[in-house]
C-alpha atoms as a PDB file:
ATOM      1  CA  UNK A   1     -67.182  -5.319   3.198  1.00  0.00           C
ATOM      2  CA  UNK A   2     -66.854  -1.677   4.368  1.00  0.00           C
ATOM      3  CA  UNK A   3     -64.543   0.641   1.611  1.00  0.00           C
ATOM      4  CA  UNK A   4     -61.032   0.372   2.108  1.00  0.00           C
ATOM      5  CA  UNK A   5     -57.412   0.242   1.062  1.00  0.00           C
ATOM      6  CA  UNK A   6     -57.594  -3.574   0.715  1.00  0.00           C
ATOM      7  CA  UNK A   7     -60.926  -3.954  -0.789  1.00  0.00           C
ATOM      8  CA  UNK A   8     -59.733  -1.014  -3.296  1.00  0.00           C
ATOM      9  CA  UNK A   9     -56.300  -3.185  -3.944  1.00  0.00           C
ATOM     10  CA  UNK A  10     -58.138  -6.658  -4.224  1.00  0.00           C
ATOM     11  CA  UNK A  11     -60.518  -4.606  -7.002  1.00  0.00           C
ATOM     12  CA  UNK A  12     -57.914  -2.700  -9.040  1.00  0.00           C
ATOM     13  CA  UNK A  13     -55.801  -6.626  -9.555  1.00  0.00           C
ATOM     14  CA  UNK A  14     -58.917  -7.901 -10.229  1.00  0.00           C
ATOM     15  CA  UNK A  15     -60.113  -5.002 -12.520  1.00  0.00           C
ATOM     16  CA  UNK A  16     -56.722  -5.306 -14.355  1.00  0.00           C
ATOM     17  CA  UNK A  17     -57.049  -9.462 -15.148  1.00  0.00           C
ATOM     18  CA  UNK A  18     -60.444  -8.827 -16.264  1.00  0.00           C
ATOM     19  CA  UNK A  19     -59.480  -6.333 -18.662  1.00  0.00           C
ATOM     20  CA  UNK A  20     -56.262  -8.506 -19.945  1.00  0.00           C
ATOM     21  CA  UNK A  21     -58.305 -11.702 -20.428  1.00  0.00           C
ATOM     22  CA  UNK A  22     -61.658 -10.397 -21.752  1.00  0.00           C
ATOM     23  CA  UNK A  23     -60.179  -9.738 -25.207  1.00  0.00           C
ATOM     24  CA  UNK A  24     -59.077 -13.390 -25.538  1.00  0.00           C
ATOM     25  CA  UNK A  25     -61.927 -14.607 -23.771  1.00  0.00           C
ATOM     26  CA  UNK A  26     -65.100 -13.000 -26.070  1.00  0.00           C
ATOM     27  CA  UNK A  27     -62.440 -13.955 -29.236  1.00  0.00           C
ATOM     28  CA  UNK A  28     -65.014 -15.265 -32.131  1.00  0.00           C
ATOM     29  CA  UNK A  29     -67.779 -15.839 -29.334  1.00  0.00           C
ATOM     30  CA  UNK A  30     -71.907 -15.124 -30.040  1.00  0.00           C
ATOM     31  CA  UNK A  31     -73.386 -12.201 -28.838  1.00  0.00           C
ATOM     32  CA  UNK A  32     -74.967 -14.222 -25.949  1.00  0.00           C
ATOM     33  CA  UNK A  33     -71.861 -15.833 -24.861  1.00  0.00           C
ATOM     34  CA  UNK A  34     -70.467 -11.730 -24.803  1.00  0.00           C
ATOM     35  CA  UNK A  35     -72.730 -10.875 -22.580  1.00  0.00           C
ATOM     36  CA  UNK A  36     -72.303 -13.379 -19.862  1.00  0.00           C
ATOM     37  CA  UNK A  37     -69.266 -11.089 -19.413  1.00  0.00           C
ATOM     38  CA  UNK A  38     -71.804  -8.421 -18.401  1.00  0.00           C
ATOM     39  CA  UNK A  39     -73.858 -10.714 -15.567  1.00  0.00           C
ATOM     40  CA  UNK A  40     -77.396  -9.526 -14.668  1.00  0.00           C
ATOM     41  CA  UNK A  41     -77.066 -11.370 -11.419  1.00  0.00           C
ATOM     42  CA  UNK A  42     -73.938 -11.804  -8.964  1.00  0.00           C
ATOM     43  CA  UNK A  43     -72.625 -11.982  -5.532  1.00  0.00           C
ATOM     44  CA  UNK A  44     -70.988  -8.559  -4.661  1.00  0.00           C
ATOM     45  CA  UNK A  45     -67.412  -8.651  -3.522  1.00  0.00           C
ATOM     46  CA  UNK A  46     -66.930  -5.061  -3.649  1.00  0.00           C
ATOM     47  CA  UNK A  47     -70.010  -3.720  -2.105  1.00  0.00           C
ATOM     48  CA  UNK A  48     -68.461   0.079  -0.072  1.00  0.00           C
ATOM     49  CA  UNK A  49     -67.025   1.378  -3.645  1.00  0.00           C
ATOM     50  CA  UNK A  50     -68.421   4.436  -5.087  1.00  0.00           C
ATOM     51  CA  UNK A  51     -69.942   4.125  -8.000  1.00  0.00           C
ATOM     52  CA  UNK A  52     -67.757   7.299  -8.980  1.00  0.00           C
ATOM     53  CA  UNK A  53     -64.636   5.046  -8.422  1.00  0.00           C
ATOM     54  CA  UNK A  54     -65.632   2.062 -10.182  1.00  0.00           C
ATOM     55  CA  UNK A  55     -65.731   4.136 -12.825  1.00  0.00           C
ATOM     56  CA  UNK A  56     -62.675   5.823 -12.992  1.00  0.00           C
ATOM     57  CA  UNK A  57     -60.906   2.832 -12.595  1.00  0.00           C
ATOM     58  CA  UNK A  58     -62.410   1.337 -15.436  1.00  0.00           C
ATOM     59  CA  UNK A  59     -61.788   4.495 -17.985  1.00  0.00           C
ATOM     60  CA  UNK A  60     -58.122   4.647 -16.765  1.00  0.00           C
ATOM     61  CA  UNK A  61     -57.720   0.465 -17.246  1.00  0.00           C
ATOM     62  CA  UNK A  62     -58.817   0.611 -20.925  1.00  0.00           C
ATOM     63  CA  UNK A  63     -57.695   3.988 -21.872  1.00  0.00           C
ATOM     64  CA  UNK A  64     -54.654   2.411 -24.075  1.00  0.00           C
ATOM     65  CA  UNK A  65     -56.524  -0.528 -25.622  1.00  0.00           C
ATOM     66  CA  UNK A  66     -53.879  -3.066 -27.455  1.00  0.00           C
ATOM     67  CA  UNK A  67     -56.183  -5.670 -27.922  1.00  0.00           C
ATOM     68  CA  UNK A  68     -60.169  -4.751 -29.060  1.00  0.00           C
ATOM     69  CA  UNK A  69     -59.317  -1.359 -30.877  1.00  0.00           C
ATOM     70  CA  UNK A  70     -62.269  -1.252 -33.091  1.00  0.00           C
ATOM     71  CA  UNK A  71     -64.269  -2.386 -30.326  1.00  0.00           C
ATOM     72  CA  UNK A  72     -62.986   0.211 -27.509  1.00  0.00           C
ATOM     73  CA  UNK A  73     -67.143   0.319 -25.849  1.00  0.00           C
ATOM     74  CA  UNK A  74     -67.821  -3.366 -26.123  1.00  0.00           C
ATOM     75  CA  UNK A  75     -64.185  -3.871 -23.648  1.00  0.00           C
ATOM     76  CA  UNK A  76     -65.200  -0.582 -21.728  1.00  0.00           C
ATOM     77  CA  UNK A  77     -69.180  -0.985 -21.557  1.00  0.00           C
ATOM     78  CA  UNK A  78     -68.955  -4.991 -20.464  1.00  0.00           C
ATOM     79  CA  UNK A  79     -66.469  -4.510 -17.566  1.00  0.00           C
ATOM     80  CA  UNK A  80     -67.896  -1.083 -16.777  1.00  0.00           C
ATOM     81  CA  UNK A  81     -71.173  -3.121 -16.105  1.00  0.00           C
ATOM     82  CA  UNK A  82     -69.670  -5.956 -14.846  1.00  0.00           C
ATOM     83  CA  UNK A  83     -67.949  -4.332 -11.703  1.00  0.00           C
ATOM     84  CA  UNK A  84     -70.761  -1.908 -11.071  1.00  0.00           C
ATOM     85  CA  UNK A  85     -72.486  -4.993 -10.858  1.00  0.00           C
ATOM     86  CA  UNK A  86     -70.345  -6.834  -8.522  1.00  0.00           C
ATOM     87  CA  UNK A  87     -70.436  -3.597  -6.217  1.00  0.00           C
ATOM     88  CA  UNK A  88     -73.854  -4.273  -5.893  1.00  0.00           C
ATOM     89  CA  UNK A  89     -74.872  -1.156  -8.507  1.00  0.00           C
ATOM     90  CA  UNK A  90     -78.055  -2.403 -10.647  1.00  0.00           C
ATOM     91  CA  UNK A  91     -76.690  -0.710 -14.160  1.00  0.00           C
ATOM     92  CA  UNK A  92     -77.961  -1.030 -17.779  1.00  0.00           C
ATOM     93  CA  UNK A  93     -76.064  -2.337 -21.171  1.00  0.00           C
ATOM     94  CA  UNK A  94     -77.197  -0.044 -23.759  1.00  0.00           C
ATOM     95  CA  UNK A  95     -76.952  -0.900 -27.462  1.00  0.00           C
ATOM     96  CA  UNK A  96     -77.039   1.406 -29.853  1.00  0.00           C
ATOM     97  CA  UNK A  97     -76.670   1.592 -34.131  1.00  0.00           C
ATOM     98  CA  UNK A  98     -75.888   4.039 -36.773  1.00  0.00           C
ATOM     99  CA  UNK A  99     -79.221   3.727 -39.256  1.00  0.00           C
ATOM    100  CA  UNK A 100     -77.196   5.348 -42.348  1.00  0.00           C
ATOM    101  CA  UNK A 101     -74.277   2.156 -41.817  1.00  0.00           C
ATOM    102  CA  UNK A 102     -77.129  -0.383 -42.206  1.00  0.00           C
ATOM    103  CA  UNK A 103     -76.104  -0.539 -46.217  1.00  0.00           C
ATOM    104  CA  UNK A 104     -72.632   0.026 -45.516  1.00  0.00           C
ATOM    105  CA  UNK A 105     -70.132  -2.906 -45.615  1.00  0.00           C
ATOM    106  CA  UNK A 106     -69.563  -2.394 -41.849  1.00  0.00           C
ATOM    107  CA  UNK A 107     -72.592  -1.969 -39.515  1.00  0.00           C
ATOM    108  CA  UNK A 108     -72.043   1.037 -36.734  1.00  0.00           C
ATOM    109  CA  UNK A 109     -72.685   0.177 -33.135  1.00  0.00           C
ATOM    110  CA  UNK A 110     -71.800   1.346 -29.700  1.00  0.00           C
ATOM    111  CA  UNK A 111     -72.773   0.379 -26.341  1.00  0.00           C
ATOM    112  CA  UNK A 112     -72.804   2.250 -23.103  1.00  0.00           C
ATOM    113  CA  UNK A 113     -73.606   1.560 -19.431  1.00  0.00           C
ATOM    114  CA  UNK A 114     -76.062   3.772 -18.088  1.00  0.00           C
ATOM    115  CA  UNK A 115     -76.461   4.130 -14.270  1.00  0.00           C
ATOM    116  CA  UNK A 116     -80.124   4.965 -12.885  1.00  0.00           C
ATOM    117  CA  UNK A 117     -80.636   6.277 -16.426  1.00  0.00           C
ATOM    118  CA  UNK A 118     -77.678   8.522 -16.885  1.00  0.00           C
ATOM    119  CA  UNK A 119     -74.542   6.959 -18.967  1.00  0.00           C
ATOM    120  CA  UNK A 120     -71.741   6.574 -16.692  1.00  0.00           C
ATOM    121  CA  UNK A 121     -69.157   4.539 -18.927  1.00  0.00           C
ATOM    122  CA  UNK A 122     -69.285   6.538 -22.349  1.00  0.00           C
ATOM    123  CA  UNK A 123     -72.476   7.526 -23.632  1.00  0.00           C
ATOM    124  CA  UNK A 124     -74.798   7.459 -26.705  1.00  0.00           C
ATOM    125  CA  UNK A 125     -73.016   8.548 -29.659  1.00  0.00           C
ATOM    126  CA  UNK A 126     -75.212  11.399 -31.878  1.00  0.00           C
ATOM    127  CA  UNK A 127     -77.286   9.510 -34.795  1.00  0.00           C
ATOM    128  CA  UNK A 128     -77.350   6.195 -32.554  1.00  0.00           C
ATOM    129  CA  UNK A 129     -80.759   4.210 -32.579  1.00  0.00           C
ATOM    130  CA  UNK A 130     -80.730   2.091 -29.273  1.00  0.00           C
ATOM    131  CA  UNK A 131     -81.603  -1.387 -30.054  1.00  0.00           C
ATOM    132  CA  UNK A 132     -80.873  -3.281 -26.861  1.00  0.00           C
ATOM    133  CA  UNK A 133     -80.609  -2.792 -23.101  1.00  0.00           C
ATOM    134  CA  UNK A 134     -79.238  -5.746 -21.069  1.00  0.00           C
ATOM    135  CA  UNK A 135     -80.437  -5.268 -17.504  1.00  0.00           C
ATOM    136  CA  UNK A 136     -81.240  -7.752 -14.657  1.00  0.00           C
ATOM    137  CA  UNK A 137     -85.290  -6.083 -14.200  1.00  0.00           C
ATOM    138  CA  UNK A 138     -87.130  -7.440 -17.295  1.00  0.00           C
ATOM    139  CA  UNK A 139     -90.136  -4.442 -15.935  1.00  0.00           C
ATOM    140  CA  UNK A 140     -87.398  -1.730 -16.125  1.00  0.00           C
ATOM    141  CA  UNK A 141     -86.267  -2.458 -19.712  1.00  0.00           C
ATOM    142  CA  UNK A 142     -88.421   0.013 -21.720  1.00  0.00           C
ATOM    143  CA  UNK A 143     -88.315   0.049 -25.718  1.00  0.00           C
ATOM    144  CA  UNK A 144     -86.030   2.407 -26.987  1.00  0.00           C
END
């Protein structure tokens, strides 16, 4: 479907659901069952929209989190990768910890989504170790 002001419309309602419901919907779920909210394989709906767009859309959706405060990049980084994916983007779920919070009562993480290789929907925080990249190529995944 070529870019346009209905495709666009369609994408922002859909964009906005996905961001009201994914808080409730990950609630007490495994890591696994998190990431099927981040598909490595789907149709694409929204093929035409910049990348660019996608995006921005995303950032401005979750830029007053109610629900998921403590885990602002887990809400941003699986529905940035999500509809880059369902644009027909091929993007990368990058995991990342903090090595000093490893003794610490609460264990430091972040993820990102990375776009052929640059991070497009926040980026890797300074002192993160990546530990994971969920991506659809198995050959593309690289150790960190």
């Amino acid at each position: 479907m070529a870019d346009g002001p209905l495709l666009r419309a369609l994408f922002r309602c859909h964009l906005w659901a996905s961001a009201r419901l994914m808080p409730v919907l990950i609630a007490n779920r495994s890591f696994e069952q998190v990431l099927k909210w981040a598909p490595l394989a789907s149709s694409t709906p929204y093929r035409g929209l910049p990348a660019a767009y996608i995006v921005a859309r995303v950032n401005r959706t979750v830029r007053h989190p109610w629900l998921m405060r403590d885990r602002r990049c887990l809400r941003e980084g699986l529905l940035g990768h999500r509809f880059l994916r369902l644009a027909g983007f091929d993007p990368e779920l990058r995991f990342g910890v903090d090595p000093k919070s490893l003794q610490a009562p609460h264990l430091s993480a972040h993820c990102w989504v990375c776009l052929d290789g640059r991070p497009v929907v926040s980026d890797r925080l300074p002192g993160m170790v990546e530990i994971y990249r969920h991506h659809a190529d198995p050959t593309k995944v690289r150790p960190a």
